[in-house]
N, C-alpha and C. Protein backbone atom coordinates (compact mmCIF):
# COMPACT_ATOMS: atom_id res chain seq x y z
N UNK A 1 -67.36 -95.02 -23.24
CA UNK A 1 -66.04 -95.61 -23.27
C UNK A 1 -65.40 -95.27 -24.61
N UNK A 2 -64.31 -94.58 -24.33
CA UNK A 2 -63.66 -94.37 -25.87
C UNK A 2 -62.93 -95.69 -26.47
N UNK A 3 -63.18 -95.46 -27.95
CA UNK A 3 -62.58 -96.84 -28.81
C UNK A 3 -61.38 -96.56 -29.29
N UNK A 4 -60.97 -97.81 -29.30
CA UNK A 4 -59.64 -97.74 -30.31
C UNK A 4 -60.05 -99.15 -31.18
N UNK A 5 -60.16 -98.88 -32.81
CA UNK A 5 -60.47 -99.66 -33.44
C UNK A 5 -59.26 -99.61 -34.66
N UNK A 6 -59.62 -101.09 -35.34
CA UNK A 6 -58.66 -101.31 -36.18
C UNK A 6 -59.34 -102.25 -37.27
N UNK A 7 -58.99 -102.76 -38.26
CA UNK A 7 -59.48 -104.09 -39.03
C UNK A 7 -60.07 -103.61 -40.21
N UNK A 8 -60.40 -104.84 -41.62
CA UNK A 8 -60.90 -104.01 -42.43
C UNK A 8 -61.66 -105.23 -42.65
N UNK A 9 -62.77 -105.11 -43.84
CA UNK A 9 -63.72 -106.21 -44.12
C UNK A 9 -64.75 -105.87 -43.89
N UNK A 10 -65.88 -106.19 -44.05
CA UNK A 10 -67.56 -106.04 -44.14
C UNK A 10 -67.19 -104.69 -43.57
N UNK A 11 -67.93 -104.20 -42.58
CA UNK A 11 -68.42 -102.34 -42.31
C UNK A 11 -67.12 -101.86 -41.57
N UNK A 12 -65.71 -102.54 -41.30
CA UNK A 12 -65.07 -102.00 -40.02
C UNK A 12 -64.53 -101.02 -40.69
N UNK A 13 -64.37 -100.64 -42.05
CA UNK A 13 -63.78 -99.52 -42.58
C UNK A 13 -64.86 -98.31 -42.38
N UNK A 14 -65.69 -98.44 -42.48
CA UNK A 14 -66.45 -97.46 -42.21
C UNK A 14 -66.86 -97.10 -41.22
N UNK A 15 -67.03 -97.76 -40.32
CA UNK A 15 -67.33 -98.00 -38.65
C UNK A 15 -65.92 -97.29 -38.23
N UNK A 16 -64.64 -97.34 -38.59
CA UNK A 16 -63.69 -96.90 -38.17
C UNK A 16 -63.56 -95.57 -38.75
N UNK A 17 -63.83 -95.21 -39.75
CA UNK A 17 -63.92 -93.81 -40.07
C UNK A 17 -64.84 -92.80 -39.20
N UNK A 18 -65.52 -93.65 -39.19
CA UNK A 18 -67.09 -92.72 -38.14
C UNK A 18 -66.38 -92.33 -36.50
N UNK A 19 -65.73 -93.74 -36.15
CA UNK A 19 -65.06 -93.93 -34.70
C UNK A 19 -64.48 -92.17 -34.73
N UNK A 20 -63.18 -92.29 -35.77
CA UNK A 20 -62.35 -92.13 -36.41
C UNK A 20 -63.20 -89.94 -36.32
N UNK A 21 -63.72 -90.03 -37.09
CA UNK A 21 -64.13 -88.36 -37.41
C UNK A 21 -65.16 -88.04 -36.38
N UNK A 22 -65.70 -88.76 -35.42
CA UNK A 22 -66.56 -88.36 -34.56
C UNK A 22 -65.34 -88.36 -32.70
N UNK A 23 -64.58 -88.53 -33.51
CA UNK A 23 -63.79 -88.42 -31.99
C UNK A 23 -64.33 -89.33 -30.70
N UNK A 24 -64.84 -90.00 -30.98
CA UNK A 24 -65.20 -90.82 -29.86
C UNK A 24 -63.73 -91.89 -29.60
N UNK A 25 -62.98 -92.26 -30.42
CA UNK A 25 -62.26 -93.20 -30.31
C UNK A 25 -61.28 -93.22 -31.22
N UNK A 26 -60.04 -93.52 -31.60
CA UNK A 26 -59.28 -93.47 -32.34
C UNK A 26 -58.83 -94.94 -33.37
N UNK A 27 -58.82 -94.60 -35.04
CA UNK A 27 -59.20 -95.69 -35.24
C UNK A 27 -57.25 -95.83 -36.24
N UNK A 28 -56.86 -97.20 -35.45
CA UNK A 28 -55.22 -97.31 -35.97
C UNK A 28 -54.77 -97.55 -37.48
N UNK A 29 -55.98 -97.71 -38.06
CA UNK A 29 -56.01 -97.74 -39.70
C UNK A 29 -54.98 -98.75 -39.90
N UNK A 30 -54.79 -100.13 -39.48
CA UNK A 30 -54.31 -101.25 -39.88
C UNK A 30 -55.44 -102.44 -39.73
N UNK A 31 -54.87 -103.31 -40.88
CA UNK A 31 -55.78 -104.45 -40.77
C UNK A 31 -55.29 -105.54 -39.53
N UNK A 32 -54.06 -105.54 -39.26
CA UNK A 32 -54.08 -106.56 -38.33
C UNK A 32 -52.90 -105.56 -37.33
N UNK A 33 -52.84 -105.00 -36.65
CA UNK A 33 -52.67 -103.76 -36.36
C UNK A 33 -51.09 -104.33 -34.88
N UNK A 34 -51.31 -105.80 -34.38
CA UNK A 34 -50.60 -106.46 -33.50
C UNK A 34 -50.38 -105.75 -32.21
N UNK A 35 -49.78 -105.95 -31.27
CA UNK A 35 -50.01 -105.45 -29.78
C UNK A 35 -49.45 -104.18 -29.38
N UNK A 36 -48.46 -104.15 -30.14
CA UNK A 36 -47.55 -102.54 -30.15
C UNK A 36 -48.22 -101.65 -30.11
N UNK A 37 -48.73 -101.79 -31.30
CA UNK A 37 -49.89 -100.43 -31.74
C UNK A 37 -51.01 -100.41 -31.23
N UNK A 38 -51.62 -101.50 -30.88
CA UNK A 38 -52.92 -101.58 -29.88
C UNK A 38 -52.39 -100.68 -28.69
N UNK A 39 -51.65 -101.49 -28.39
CA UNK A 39 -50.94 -100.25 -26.68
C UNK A 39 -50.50 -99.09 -27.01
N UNK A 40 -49.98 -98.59 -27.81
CA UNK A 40 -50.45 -97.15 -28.17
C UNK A 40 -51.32 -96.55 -28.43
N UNK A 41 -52.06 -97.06 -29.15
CA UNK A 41 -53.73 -96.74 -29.69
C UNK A 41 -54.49 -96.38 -27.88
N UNK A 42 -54.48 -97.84 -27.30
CA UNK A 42 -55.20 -97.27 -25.62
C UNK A 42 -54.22 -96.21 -24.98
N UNK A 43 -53.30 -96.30 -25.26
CA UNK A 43 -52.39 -95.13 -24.57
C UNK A 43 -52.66 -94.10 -24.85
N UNK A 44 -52.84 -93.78 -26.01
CA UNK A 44 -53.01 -91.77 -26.37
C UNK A 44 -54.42 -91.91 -26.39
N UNK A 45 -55.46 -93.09 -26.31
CA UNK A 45 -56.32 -92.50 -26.21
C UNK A 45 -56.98 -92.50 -24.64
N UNK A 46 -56.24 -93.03 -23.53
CA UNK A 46 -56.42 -93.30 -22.25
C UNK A 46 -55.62 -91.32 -21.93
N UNK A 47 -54.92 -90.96 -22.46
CA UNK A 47 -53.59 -89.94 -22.50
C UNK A 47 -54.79 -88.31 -22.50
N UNK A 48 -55.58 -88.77 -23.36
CA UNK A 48 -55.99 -87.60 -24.00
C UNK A 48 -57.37 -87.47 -23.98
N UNK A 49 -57.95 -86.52 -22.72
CA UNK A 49 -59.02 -86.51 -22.28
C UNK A 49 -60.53 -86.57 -23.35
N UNK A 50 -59.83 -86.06 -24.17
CA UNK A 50 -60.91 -85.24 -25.47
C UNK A 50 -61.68 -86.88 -26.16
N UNK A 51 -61.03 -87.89 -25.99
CA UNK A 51 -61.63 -88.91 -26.36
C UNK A 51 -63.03 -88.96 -25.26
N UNK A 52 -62.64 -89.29 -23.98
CA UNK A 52 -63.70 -89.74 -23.10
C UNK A 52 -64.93 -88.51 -22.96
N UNK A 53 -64.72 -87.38 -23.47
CA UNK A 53 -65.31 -86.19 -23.20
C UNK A 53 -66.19 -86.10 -24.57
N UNK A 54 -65.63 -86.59 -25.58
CA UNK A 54 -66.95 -86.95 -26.99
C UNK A 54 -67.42 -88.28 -26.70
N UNK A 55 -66.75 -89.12 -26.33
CA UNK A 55 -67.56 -90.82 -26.07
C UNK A 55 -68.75 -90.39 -25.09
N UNK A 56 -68.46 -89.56 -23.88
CA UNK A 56 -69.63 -89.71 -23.19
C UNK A 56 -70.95 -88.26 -23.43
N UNK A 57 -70.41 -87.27 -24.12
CA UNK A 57 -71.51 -86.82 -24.86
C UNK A 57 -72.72 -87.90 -26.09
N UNK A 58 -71.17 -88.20 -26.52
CA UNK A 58 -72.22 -89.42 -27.80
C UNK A 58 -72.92 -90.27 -26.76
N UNK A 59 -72.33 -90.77 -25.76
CA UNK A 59 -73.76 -91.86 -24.71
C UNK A 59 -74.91 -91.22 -24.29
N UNK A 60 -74.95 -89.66 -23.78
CA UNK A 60 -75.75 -88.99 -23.47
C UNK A 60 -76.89 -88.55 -24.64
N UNK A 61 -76.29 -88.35 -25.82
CA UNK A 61 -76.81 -88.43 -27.10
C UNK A 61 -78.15 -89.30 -27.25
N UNK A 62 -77.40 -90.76 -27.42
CA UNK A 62 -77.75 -91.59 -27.48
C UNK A 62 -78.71 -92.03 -26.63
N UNK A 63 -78.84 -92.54 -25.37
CA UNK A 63 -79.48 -92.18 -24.16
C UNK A 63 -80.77 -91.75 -24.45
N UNK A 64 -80.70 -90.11 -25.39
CA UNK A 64 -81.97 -89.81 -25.48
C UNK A 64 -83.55 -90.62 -26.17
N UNK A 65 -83.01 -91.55 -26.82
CA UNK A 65 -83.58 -92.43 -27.79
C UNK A 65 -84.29 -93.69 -27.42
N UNK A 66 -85.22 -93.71 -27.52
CA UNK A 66 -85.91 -95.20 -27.61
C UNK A 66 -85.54 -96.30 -28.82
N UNK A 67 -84.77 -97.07 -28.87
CA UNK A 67 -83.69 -97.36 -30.06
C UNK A 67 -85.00 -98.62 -30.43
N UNK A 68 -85.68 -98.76 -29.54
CA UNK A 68 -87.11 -99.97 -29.75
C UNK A 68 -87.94 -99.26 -30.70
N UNK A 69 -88.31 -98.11 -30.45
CA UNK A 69 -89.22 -97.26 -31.05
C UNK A 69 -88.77 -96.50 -32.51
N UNK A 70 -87.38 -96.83 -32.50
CA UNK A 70 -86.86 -95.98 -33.94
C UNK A 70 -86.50 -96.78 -34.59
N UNK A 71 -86.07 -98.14 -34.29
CA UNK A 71 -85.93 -99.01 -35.33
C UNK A 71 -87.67 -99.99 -35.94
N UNK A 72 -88.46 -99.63 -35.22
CA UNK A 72 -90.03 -100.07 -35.49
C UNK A 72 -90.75 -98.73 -36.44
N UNK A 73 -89.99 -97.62 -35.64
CA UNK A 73 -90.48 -96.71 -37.33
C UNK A 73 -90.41 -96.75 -38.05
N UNK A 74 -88.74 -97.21 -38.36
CA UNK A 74 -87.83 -97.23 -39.61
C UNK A 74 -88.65 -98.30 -40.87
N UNK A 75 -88.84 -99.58 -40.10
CA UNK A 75 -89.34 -100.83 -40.70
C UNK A 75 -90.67 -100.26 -40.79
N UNK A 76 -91.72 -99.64 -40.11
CA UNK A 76 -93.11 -99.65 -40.61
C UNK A 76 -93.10 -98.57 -42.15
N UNK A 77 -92.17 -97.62 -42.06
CA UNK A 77 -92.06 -96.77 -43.03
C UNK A 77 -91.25 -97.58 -44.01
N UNK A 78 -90.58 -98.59 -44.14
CA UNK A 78 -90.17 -99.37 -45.07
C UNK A 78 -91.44 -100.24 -46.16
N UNK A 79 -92.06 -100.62 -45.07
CA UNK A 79 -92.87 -101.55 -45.31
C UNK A 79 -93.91 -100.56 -45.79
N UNK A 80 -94.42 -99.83 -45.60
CA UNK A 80 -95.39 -98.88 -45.89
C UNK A 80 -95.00 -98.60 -47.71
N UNK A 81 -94.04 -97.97 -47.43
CA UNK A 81 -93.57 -97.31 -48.88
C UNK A 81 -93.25 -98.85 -49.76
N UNK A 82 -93.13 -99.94 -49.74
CA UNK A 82 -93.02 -101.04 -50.33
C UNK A 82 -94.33 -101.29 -50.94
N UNK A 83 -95.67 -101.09 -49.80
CA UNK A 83 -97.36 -101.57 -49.68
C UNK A 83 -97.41 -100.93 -50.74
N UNK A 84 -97.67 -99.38 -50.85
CA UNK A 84 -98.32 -98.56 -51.63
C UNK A 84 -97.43 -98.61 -52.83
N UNK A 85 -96.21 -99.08 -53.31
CA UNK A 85 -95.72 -99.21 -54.24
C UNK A 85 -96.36 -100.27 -55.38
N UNK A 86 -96.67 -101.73 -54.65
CA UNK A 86 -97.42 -102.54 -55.28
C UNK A 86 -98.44 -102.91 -55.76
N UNK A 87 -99.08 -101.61 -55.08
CA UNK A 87 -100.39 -101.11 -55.45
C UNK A 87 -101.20 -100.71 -56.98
């Protein structure tokens, strides 16, 4: 599903840049962005195939992943390199 994002505060600036340069979704670069521009934002990006055509590569992407199994790597290799540090 392609995004249309907006807002700023904790990660949405960055989360919207990513949206934003990975073409999955288009990001309206306002903080409170109001309904106008929301309905444009779904409009050109409902308009313009190239959104739904990177959103659903990135799902297929994604898809490939055991997201159970890569976030339990991530943490054992955290924890690992923490162990042998205190050592």
């Amino acid at each position: 599903m392609p995004l249309v994002v907006a807002g700023e505060g904790q990660d949405k600036a960055v989360t919207n840049a990513i949206v934003q340069w990975s073409g999955v979704g288009l990001s309206i670069g306002d903080r409170s962005p109001g309904l106008e521009k929301i309905r444009e934002g779904v409009e050109l990006v409902l308009e313009n195939s190239s959104y739904k055509v990177k959103a659903d590569k990135m799902r297929r992407n994604i898809a490939r992943y055991d997201v159970g199994a890569v976030v339990d790597g991530v943490i054992q290799n955290i924890v690992h390199e923490w162990a042998s540090k205190r050592r």
